[in-house]
C-alpha atoms as a PDB file:
ATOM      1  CA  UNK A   1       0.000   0.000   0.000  1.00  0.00           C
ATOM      2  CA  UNK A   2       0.826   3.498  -0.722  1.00  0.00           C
ATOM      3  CA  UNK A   3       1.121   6.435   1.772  1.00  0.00           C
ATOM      4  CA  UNK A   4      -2.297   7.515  -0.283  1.00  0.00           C
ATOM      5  CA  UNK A   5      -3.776   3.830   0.002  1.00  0.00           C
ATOM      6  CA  UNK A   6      -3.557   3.592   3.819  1.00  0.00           C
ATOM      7  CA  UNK A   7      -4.450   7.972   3.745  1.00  0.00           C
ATOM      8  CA  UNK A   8      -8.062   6.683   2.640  1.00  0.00           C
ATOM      9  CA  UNK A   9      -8.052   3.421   4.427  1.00  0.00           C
ATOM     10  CA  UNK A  10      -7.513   5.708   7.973  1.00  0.00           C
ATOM     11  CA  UNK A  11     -10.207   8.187   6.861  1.00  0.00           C
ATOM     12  CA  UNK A  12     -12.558   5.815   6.213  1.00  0.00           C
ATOM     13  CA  UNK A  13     -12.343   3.546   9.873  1.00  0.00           C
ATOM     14  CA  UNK A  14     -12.791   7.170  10.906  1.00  0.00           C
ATOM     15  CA  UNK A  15     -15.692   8.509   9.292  1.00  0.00           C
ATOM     16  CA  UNK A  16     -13.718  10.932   7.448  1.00  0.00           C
ATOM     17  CA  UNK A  17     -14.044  12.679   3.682  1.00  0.00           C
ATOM     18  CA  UNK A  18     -10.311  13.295   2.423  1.00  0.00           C
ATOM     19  CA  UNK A  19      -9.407  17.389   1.595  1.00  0.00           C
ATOM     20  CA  UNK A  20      -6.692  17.406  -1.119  1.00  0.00           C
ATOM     21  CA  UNK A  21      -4.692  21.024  -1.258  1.00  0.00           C
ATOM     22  CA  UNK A  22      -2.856  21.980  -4.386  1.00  0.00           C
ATOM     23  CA  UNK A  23       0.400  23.898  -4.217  1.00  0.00           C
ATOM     24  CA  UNK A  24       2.352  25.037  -6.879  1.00  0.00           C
ATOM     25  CA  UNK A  25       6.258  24.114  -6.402  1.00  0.00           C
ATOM     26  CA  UNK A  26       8.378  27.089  -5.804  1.00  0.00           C
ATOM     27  CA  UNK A  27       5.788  29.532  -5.911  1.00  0.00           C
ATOM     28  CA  UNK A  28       6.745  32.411  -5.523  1.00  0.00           C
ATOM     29  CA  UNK A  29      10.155  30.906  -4.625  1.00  0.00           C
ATOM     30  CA  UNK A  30      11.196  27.848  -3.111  1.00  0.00           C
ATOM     31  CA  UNK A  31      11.902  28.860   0.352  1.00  0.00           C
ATOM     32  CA  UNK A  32       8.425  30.167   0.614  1.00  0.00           C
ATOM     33  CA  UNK A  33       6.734  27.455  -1.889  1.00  0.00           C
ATOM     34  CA  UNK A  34       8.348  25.168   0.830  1.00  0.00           C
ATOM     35  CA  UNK A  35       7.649  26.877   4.198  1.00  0.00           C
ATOM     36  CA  UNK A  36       3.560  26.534   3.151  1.00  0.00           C
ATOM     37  CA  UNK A  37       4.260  22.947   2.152  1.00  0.00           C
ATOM     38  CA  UNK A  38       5.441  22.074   5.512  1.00  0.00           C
ATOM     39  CA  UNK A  39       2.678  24.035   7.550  1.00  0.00           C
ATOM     40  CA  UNK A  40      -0.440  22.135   5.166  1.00  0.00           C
ATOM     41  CA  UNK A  41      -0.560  19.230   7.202  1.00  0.00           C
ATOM     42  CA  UNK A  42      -1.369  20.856  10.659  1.00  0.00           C
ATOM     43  CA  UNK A  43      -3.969  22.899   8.424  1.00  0.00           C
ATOM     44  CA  UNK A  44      -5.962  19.251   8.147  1.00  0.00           C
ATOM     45  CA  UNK A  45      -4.471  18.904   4.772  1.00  0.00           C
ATOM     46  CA  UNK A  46      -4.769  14.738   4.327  1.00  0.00           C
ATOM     47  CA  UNK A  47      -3.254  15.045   0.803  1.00  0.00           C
ATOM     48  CA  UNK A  48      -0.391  17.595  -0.809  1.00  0.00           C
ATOM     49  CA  UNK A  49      -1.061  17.915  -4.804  1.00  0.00           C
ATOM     50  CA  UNK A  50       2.308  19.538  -5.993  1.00  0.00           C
ATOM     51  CA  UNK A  51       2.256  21.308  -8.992  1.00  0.00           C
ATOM     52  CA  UNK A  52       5.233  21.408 -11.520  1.00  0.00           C
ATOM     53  CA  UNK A  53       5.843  24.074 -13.068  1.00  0.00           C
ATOM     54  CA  UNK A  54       5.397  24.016 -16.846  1.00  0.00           C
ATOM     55  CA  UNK A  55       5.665  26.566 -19.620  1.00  0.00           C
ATOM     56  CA  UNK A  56       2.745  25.388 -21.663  1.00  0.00           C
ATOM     57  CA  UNK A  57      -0.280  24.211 -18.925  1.00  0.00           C
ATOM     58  CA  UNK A  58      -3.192  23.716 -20.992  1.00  0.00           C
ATOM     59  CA  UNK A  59      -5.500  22.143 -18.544  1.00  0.00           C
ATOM     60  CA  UNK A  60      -4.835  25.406 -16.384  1.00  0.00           C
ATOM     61  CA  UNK A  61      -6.533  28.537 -15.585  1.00  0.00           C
ATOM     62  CA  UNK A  62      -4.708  32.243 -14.989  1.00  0.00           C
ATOM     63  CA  UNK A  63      -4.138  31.578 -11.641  1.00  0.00           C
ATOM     64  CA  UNK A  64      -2.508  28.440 -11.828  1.00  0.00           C
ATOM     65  CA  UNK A  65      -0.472  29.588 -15.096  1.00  0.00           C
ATOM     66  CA  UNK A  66       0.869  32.817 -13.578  1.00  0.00           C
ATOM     67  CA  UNK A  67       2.093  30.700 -10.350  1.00  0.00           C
ATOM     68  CA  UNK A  68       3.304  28.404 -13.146  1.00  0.00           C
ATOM     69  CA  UNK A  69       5.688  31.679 -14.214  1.00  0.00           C
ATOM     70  CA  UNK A  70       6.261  33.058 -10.985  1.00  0.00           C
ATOM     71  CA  UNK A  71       8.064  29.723 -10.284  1.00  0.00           C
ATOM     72  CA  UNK A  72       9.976  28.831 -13.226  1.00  0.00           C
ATOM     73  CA  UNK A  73      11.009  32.916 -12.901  1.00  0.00           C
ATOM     74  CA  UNK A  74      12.084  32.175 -10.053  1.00  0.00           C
ATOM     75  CA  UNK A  75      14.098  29.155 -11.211  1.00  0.00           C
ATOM     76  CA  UNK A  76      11.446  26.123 -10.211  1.00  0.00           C
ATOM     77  CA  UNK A  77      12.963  23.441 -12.127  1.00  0.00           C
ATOM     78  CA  UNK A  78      11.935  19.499 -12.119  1.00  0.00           C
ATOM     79  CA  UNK A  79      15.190  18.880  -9.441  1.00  0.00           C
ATOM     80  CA  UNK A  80      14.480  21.375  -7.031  1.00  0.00           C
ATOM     81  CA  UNK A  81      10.575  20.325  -7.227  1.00  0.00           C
ATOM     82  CA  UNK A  82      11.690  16.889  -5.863  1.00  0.00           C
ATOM     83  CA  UNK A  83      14.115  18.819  -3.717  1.00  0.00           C
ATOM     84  CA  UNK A  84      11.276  20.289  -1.892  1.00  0.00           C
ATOM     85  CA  UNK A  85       9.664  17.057  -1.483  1.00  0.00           C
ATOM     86  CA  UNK A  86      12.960  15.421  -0.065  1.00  0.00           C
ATOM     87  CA  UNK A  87      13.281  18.396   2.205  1.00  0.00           C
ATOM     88  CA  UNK A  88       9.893  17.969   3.228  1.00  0.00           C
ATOM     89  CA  UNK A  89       9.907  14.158   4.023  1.00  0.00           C
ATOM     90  CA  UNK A  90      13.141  14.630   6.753  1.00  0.00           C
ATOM     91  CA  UNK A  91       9.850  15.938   8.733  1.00  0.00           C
ATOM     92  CA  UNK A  92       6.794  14.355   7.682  1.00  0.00           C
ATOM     93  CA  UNK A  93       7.175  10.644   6.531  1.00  0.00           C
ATOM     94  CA  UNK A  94       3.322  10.383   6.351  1.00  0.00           C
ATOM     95  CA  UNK A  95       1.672  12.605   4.427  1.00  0.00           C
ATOM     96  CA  UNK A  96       0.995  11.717   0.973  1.00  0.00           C
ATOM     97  CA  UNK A  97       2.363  13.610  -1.757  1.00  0.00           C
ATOM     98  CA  UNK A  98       0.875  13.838  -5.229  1.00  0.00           C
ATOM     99  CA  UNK A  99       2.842  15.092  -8.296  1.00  0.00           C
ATOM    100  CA  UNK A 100       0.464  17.133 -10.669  1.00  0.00           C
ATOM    101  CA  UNK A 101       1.971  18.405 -13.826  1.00  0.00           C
ATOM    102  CA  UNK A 102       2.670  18.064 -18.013  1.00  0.00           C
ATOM    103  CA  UNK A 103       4.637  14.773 -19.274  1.00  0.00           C
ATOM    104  CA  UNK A 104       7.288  16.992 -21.343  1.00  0.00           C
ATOM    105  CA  UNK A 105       9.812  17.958 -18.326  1.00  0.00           C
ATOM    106  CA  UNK A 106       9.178  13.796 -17.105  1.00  0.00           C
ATOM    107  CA  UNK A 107       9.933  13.147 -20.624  1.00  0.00           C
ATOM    108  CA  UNK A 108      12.775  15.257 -21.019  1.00  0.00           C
ATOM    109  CA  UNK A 109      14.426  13.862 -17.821  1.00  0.00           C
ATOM    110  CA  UNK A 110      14.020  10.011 -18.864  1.00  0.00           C
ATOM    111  CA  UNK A 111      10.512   8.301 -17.200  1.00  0.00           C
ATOM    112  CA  UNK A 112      13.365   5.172 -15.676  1.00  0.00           C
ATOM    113  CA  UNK A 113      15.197   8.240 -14.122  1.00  0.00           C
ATOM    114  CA  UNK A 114      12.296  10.343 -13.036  1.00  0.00           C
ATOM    115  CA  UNK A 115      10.522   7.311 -11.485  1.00  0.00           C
ATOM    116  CA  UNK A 116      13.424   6.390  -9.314  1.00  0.00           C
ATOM    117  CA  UNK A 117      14.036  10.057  -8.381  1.00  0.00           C
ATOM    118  CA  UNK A 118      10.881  10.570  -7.504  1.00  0.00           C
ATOM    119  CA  UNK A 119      10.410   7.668  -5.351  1.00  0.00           C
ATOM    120  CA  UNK A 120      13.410   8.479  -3.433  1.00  0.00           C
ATOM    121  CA  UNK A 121      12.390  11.735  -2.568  1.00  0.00           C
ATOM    122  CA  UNK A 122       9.285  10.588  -1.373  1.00  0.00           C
ATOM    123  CA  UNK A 123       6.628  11.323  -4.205  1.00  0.00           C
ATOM    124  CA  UNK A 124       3.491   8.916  -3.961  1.00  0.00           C
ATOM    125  CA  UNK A 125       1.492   9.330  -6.958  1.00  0.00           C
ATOM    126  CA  UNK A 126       1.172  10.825 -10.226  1.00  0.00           C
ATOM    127  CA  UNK A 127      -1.643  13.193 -12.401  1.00  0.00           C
ATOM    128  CA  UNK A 128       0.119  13.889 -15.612  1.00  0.00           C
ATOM    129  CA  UNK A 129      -2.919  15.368 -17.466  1.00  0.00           C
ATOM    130  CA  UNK A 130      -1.637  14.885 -20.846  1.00  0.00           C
ATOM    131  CA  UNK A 131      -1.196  11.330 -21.387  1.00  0.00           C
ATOM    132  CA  UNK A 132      -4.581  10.016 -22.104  1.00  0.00           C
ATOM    133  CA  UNK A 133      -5.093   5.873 -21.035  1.00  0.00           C
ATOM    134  CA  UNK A 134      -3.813   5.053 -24.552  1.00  0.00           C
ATOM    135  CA  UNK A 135      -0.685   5.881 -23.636  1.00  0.00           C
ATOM    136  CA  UNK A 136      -0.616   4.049 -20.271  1.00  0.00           C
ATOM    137  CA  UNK A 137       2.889   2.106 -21.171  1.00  0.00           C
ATOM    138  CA  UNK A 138       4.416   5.587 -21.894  1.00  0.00           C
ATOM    139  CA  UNK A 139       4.486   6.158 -17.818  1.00  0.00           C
ATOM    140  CA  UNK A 140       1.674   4.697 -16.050  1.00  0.00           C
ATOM    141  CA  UNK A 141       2.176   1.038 -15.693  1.00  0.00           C
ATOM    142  CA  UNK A 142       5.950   2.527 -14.915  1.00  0.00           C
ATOM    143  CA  UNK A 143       4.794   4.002 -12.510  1.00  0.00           C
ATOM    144  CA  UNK A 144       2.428   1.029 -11.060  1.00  0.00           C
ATOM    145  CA  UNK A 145       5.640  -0.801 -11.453  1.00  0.00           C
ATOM    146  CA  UNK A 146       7.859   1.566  -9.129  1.00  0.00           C
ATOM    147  CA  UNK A 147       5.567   1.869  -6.390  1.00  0.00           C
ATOM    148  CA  UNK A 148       3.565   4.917  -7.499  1.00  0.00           C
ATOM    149  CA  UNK A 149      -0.250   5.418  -7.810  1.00  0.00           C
ATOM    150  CA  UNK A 150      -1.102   6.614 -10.888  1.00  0.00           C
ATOM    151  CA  UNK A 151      -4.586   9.305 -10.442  1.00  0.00           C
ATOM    152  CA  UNK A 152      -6.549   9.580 -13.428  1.00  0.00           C
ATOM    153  CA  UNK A 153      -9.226  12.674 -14.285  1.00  0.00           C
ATOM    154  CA  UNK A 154     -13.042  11.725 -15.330  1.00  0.00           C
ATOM    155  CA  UNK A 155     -14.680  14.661 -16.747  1.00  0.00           C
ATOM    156  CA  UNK A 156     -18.330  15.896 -17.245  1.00  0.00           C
ATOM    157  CA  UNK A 157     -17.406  14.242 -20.303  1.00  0.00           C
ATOM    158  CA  UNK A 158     -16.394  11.090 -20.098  1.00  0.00           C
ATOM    159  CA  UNK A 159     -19.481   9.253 -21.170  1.00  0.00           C
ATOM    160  CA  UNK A 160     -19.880   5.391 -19.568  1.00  0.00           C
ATOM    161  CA  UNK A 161     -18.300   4.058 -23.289  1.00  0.00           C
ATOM    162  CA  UNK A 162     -14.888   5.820 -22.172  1.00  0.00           C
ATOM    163  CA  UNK A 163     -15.341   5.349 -17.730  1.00  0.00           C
ATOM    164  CA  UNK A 164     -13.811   1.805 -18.299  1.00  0.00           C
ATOM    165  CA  UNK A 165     -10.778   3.162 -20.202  1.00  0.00           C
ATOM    166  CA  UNK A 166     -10.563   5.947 -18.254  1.00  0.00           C
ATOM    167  CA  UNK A 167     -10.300   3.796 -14.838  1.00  0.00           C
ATOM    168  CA  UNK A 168      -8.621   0.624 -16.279  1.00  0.00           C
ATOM    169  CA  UNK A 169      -4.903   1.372 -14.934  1.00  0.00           C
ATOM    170  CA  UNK A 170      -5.957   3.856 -12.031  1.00  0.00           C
ATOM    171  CA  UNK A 171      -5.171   3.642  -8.994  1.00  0.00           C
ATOM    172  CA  UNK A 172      -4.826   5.381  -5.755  1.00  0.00           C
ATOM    173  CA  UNK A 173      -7.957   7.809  -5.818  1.00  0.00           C
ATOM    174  CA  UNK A 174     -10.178   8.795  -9.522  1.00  0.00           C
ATOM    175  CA  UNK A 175     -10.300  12.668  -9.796  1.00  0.00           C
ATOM    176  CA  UNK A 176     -13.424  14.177 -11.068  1.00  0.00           C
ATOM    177  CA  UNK A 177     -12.973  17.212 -12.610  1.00  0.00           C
ATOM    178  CA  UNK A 178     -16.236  18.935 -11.739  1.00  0.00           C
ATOM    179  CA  UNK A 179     -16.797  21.443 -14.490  1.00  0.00           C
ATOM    180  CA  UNK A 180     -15.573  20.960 -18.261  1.00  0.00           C
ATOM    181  CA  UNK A 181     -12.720  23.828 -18.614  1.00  0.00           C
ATOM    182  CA  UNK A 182      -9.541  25.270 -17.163  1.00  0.00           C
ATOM    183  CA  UNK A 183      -9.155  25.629 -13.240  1.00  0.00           C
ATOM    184  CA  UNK A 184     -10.307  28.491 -11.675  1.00  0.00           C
ATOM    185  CA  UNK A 185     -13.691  29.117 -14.167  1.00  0.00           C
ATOM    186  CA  UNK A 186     -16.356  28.315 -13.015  1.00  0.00           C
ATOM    187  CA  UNK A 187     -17.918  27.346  -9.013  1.00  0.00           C
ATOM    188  CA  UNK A 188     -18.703  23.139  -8.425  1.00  0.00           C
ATOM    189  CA  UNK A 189     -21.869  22.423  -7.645  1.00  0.00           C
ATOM    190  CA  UNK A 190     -23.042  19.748  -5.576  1.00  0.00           C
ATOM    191  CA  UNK A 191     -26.300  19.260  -7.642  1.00  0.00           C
ATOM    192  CA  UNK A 192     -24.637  18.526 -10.686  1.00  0.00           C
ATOM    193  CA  UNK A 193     -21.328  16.400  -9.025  1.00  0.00           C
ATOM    194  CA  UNK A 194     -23.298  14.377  -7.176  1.00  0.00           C
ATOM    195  CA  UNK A 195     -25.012  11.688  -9.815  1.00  0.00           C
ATOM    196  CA  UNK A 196     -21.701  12.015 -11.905  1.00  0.00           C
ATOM    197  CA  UNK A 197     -19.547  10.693  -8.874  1.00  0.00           C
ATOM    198  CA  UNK A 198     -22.259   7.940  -8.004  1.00  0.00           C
ATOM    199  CA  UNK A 199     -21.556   7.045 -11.901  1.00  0.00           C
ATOM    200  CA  UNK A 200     -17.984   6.805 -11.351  1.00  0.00           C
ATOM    201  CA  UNK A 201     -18.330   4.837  -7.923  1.00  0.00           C
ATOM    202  CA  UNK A 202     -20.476   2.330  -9.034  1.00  0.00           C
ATOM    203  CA  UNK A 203     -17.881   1.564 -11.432  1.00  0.00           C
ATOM    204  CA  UNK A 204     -14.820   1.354  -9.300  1.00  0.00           C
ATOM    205  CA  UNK A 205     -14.243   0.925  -5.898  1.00  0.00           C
ATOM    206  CA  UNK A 206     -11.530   3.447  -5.638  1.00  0.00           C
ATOM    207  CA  UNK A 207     -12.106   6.739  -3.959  1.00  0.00           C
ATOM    208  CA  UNK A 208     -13.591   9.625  -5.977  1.00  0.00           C
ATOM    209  CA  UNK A 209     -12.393  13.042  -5.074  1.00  0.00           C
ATOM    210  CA  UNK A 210     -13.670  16.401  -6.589  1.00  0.00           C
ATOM    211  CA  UNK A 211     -11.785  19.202  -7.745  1.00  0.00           C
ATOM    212  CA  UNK A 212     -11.909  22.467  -9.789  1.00  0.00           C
ATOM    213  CA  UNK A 213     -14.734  25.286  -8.625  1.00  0.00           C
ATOM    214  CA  UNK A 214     -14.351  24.998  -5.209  1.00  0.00           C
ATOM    215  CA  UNK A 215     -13.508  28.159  -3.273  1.00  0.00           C
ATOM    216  CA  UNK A 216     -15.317  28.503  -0.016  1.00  0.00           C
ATOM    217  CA  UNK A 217     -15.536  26.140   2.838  1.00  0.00           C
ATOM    218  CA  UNK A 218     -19.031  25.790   2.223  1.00  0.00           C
ATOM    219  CA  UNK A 219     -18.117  24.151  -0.964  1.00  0.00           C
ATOM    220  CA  UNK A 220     -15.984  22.270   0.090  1.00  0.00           C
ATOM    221  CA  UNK A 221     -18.403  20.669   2.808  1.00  0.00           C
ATOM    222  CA  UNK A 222     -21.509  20.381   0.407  1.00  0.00           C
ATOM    223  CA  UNK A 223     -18.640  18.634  -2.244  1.00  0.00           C
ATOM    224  CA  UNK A 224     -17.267  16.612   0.098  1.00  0.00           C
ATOM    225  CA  UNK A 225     -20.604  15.467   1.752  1.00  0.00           C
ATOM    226  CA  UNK A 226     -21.636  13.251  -1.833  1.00  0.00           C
ATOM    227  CA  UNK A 227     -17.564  12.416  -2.845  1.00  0.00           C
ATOM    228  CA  UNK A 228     -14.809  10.668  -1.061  1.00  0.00           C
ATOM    229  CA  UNK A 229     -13.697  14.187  -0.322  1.00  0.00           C
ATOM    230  CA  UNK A 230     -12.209  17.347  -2.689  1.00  0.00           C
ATOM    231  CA  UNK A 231      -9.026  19.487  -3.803  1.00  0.00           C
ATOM    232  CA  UNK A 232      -8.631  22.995  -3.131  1.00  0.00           C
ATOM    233  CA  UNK A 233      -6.031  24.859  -5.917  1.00  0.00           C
ATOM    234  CA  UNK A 234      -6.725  27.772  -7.131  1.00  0.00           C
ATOM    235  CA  UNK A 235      -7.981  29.513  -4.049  1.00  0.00           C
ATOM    236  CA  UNK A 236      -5.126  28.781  -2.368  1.00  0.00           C
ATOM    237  CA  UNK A 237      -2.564  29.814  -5.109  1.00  0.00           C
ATOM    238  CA  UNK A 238      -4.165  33.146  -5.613  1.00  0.00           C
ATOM    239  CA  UNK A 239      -3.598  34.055  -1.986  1.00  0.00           C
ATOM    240  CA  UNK A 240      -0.136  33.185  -2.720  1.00  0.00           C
ATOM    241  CA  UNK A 241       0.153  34.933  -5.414  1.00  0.00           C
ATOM    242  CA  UNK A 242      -1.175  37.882  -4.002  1.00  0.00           C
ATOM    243  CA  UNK A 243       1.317  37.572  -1.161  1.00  0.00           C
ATOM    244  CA  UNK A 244      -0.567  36.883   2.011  1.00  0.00           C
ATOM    245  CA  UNK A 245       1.456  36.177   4.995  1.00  0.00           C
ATOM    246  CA  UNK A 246       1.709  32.164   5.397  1.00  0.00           C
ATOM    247  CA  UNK A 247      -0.286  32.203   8.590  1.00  0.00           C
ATOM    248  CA  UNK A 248      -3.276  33.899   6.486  1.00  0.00           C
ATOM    249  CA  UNK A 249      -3.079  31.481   3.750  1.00  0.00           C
ATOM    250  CA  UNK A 250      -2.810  28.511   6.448  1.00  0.00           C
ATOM    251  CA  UNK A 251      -5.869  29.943   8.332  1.00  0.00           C
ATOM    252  CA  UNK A 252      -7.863  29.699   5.335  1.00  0.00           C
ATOM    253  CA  UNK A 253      -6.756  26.337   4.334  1.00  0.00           C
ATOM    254  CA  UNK A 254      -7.873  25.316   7.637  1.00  0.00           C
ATOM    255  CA  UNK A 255     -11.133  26.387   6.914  1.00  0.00           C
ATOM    256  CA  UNK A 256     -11.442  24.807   3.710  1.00  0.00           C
ATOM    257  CA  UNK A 257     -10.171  20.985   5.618  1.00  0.00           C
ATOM    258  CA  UNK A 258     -12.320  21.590   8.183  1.00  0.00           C
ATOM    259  CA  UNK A 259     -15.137  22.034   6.021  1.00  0.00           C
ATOM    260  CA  UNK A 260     -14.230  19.025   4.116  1.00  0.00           C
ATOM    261  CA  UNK A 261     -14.413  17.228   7.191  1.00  0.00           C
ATOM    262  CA  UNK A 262     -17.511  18.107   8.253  1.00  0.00           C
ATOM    263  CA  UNK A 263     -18.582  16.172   4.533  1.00  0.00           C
END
């Protein structure tokens, strides 16, 4: 088992929903990108989503692109985003750690390479939103293979011809992507999440967590009361980007978990 497989086996002997917070590595430079990386786990952060940044995300709204440029201006590269997450596991061997990102910089670095790398530094899954289930032997089952889940996105979209496809290889927890889009456009709503995920669940027995639209803890609570539990990005990385002090951004992550948990 994972560190994300036994994550969901605790929460559920507890009665919990999971709240998944997305960061974007070394945003708006690594000693602060880390600092708010360390404090997310006594925020009730079950989950870390780290975001690499990339020069071309398509899948991404302004928010998360300009944190995207902030980083990589600030000289985020692939090594000192698994830096961070070495640096982060010499004081916190539990929390699970999920690498979101584009294939090209995995790619460029050599998938044998990158696997190993990021298993040493303590990485324990995998969203790479460009390579589509028909290209699973490209880095998935890699990935399986090494020890890391590999998460897969469902969209309003993805019709029950292409569910099977979509979950085949998946493993660790099935992302629903709650609106069709980029992050950050548009709010989630419960109404219309809620028969999609019982779609998804009644095909797979792996938990489904919700993401994209959700700002408020409100959201979060009404989202996470019909899923396995959500993510939180965009919210989060506009504070950042906005430069809030750490203990602001941390007291509103906080808020989001605890709504979560209240699911």
């Amino acid at each position: 088992m994972t560190r994300i497989d036994q994550k969901f086996a605790a929460l559920r002997a507890e009665g919990r929903k999971a709240f998944v917070a997305y960061v974007m590595a070394g945003d708006p430079d690594i000693e602060t990108s880390l600092a708010l990386m360390k404090a997310l786990p006594a925020a009730g952060v079950d989950i870390i989503e780290l975001g690499m940044p990339f020069t071309d995300p398509m899948a991404d709204g302004p928010t998360i692109q300009l944190a995207g440029q902030r980083a990589l201006g600030a000289g985020q590269t692939l090594q000192r985003t698994l830096d961070m997450v070495a640096a982060f596991r010499k004081g916190d061997r539990e929390t699970p750690i999920v690498l979101m990102g584009y294939y090209n910089p995995i790619h460029s670095r050599g998938v044998t390479r990158f696997l190993t790398d990021a298993k040493a530094a303590g990485i324990d899954g995998l969203i790479v939103v460009d390579l589509p289930p028909e290209e699973d032997d490209e880095l998935c089952i890699p990935a399986q293979a090494a020890g890391l889940n590999f998460i897969r996105l469902a969209t309003p979209t993805t019709d029950d011809a292409r569910l099977p496809k979509v979950l085949q290889n998946t493993s660790g927890f099935v992302y629903y992507v709650s609106i069709t889009g980029i992050t950050g456009a548009a709010a989630a709503s419960a109404g219309d999440v809620g028969p999609e995920v019982a779609r998804i669940k009644a095909a797979t027995d792996l938990p489904v967590i919700v993401g994209f639209g959700i700002t408020t803890p409100e959201a979060a609570e009404a989202i996470a009361r019909i899923a396995d539990g959500c993510v939180v990005g965009s919210a989060i990385v506009k504070m950042v980007g906005e430069g809030r002090p750490l203990a602001e951004v941390t007291g509103f992550v906080a808020d989001l978990a605890a709504g979560a948990h209240r699911g």
